[in-house]
PDB file of N, CA and C in Angstrom:
ATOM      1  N   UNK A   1      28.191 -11.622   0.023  1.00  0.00           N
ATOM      2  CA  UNK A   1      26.968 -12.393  -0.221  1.00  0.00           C
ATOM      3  C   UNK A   1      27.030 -13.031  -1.614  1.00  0.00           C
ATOM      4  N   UNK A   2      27.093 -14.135  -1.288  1.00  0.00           N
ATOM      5  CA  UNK A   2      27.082 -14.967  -2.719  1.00  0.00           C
ATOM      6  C   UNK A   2      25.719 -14.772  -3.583  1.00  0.00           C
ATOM      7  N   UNK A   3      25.575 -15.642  -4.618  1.00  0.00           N
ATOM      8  CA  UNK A   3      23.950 -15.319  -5.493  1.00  0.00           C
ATOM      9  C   UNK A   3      23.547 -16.480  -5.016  1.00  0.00           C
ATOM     10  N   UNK A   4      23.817 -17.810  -4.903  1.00  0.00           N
ATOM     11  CA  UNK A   4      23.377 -18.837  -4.510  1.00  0.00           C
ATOM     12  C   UNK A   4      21.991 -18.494  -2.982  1.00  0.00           C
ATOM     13  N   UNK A   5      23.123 -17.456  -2.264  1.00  0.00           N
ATOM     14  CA  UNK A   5      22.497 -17.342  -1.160  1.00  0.00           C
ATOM     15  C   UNK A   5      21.386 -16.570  -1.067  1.00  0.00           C
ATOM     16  N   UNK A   6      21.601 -15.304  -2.056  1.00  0.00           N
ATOM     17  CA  UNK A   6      20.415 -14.299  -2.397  1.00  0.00           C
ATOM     18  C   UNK A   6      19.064 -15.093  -2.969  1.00  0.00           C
ATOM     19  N   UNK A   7      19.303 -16.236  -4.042  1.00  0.00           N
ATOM     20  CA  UNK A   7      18.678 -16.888  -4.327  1.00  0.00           C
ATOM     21  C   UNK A   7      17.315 -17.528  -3.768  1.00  0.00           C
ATOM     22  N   UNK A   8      18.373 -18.410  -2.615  1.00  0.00           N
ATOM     23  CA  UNK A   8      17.274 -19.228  -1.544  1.00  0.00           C
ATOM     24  C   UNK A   8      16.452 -18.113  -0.465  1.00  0.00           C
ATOM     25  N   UNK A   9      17.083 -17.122  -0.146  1.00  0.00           N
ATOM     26  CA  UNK A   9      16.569 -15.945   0.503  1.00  0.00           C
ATOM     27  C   UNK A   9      15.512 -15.638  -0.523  1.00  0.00           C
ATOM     28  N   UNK A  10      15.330 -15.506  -1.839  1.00  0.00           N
ATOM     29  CA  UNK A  10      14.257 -14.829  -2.249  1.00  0.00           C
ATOM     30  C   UNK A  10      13.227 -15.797  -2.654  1.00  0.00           C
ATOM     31  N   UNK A  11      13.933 -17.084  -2.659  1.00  0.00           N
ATOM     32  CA  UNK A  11      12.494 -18.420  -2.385  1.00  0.00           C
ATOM     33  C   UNK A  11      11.940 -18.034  -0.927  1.00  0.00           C
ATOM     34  N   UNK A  12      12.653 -18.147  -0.650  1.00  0.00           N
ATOM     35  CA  UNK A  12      12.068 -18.521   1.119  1.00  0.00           C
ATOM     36  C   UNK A  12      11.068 -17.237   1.446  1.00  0.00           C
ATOM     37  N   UNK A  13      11.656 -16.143   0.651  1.00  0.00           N
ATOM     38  CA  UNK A  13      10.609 -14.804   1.029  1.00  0.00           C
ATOM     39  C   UNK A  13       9.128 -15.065   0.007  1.00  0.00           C
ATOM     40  N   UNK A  14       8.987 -15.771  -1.007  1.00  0.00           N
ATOM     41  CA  UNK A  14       8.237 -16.246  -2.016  1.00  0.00           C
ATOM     42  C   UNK A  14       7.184 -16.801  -1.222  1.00  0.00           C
ATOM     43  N   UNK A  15       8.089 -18.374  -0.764  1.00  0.00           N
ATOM     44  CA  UNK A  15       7.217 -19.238  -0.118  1.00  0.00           C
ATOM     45  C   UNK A  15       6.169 -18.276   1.251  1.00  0.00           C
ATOM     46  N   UNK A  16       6.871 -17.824   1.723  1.00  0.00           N
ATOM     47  CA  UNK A  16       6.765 -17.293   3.170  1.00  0.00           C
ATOM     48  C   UNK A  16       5.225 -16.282   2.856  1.00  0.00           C
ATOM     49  N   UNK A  17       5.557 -15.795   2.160  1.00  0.00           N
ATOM     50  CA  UNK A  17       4.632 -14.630   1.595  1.00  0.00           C
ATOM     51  C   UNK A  17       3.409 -15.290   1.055  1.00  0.00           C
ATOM     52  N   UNK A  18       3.258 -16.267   0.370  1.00  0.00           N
ATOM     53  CA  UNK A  18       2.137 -17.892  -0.347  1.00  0.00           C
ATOM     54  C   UNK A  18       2.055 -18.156   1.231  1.00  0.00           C
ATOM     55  N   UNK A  19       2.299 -18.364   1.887  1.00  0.00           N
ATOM     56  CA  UNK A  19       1.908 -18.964   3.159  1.00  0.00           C
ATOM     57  C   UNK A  19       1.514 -17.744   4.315  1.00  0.00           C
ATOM     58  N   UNK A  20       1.785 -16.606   4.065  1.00  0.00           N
ATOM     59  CA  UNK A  20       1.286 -15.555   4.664  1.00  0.00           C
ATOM     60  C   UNK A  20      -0.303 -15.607   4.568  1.00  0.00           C
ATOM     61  N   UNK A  21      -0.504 -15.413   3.086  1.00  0.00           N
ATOM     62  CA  UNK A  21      -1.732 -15.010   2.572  1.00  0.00           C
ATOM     63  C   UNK A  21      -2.555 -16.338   3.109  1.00  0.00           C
ATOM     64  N   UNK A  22      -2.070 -17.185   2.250  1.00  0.00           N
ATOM     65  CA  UNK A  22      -2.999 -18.322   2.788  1.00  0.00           C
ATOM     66  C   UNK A  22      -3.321 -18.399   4.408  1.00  0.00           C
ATOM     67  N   UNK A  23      -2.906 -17.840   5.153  1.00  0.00           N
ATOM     68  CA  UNK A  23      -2.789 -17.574   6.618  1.00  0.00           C
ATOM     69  C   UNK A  23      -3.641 -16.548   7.074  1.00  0.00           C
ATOM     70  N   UNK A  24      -3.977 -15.390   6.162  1.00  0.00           N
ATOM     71  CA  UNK A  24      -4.573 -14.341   6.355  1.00  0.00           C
ATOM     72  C   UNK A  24      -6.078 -14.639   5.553  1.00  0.00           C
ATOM     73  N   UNK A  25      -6.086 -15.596   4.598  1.00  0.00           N
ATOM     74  CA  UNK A  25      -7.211 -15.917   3.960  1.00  0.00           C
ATOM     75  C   UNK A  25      -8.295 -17.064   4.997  1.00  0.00           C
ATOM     76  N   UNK A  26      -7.374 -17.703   5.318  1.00  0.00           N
ATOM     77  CA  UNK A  26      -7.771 -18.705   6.761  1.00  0.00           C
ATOM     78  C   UNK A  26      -8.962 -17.677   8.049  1.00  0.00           C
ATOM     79  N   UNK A  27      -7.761 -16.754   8.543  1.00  0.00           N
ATOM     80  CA  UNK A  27      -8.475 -16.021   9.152  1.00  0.00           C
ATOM     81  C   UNK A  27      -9.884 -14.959   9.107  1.00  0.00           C
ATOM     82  N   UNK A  28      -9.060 -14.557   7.982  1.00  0.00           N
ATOM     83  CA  UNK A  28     -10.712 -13.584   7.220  1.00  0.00           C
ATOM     84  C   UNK A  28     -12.295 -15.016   7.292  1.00  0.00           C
ATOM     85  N   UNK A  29     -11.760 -15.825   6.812  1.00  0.00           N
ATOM     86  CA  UNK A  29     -12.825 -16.845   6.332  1.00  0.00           C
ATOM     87  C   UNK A  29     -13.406 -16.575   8.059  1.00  0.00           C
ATOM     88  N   UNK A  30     -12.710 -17.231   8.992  1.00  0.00           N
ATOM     89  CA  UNK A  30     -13.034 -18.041  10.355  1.00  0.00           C
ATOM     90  C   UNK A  30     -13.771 -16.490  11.160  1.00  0.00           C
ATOM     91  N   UNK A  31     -12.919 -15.063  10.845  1.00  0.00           N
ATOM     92  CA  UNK A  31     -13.464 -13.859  11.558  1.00  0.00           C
ATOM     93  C   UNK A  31     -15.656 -13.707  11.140  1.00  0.00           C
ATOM     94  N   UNK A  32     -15.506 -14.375   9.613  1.00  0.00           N
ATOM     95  CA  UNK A  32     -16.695 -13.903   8.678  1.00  0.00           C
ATOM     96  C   UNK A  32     -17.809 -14.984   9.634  1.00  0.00           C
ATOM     97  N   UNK A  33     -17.219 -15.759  10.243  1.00  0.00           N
ATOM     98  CA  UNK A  33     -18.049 -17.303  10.670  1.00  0.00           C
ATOM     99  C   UNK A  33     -18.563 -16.760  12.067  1.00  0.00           C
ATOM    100  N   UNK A  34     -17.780 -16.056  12.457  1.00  0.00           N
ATOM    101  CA  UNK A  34     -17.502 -16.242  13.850  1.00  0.00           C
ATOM    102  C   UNK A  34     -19.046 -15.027  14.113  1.00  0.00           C
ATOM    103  N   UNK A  35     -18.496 -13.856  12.887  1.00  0.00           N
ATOM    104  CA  UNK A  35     -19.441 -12.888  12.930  1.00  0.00           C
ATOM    105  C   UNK A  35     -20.792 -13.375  13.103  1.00  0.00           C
ATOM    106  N   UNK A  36     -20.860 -14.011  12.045  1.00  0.00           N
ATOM    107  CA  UNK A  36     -22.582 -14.564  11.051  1.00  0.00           C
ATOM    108  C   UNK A  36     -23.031 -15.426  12.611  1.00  0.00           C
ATOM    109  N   UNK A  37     -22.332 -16.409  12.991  1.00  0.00           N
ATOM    110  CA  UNK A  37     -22.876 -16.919  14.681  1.00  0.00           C
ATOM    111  C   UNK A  37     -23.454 -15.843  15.248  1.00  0.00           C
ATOM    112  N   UNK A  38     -22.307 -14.847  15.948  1.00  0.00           N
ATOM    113  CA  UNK A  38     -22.654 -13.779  16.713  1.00  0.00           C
ATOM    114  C   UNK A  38     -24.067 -13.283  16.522  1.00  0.00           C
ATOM    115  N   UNK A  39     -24.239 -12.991  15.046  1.00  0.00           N
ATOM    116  CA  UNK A  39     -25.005 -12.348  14.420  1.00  0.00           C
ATOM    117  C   UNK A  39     -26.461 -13.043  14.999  1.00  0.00           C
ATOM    118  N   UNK A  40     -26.342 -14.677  14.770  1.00  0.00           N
ATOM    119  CA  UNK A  40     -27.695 -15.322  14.388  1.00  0.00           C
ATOM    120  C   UNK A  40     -27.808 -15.336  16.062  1.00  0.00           C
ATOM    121  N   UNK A  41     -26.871 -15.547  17.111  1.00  0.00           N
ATOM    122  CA  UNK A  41     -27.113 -15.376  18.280  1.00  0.00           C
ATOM    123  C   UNK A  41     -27.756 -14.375  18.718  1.00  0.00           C
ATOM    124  N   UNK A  42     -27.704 -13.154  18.068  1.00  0.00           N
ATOM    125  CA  UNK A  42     -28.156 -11.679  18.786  1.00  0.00           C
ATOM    126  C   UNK A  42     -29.807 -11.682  18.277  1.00  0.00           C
ATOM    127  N   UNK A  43     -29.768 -12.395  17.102  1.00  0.00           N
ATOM    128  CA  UNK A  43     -31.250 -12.180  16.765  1.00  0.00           C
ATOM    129  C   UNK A  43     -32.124 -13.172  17.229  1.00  0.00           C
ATOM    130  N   UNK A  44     -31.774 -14.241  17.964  1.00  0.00           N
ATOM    131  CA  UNK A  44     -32.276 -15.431  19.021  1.00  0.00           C
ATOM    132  C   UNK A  44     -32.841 -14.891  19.931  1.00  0.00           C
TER     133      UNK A  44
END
């Protein structure tokens, strides 16, 4: 294994991981939305 290669492997795990979260931050937001509807539906 070269370093060049270890290199781009530990960008790509960087990026991947920044795009995880942002992925998991997406969802939390849309689960919190979805709730608060539910919510205002049940008390209708």
């Amino acid at each position: 294994m070269d370093k060049s290669g270890q290199r781009r492997t530990k960008r790509d795990k960087v990026f991947r991981g920044r795009f995880f979260s942002l992925f998991l931050h997406r969802i939390s937001r849309l689960k919190a939305r979805l709730k608060e509807i539910f919510q205002s539906g049940k008390n209708d």
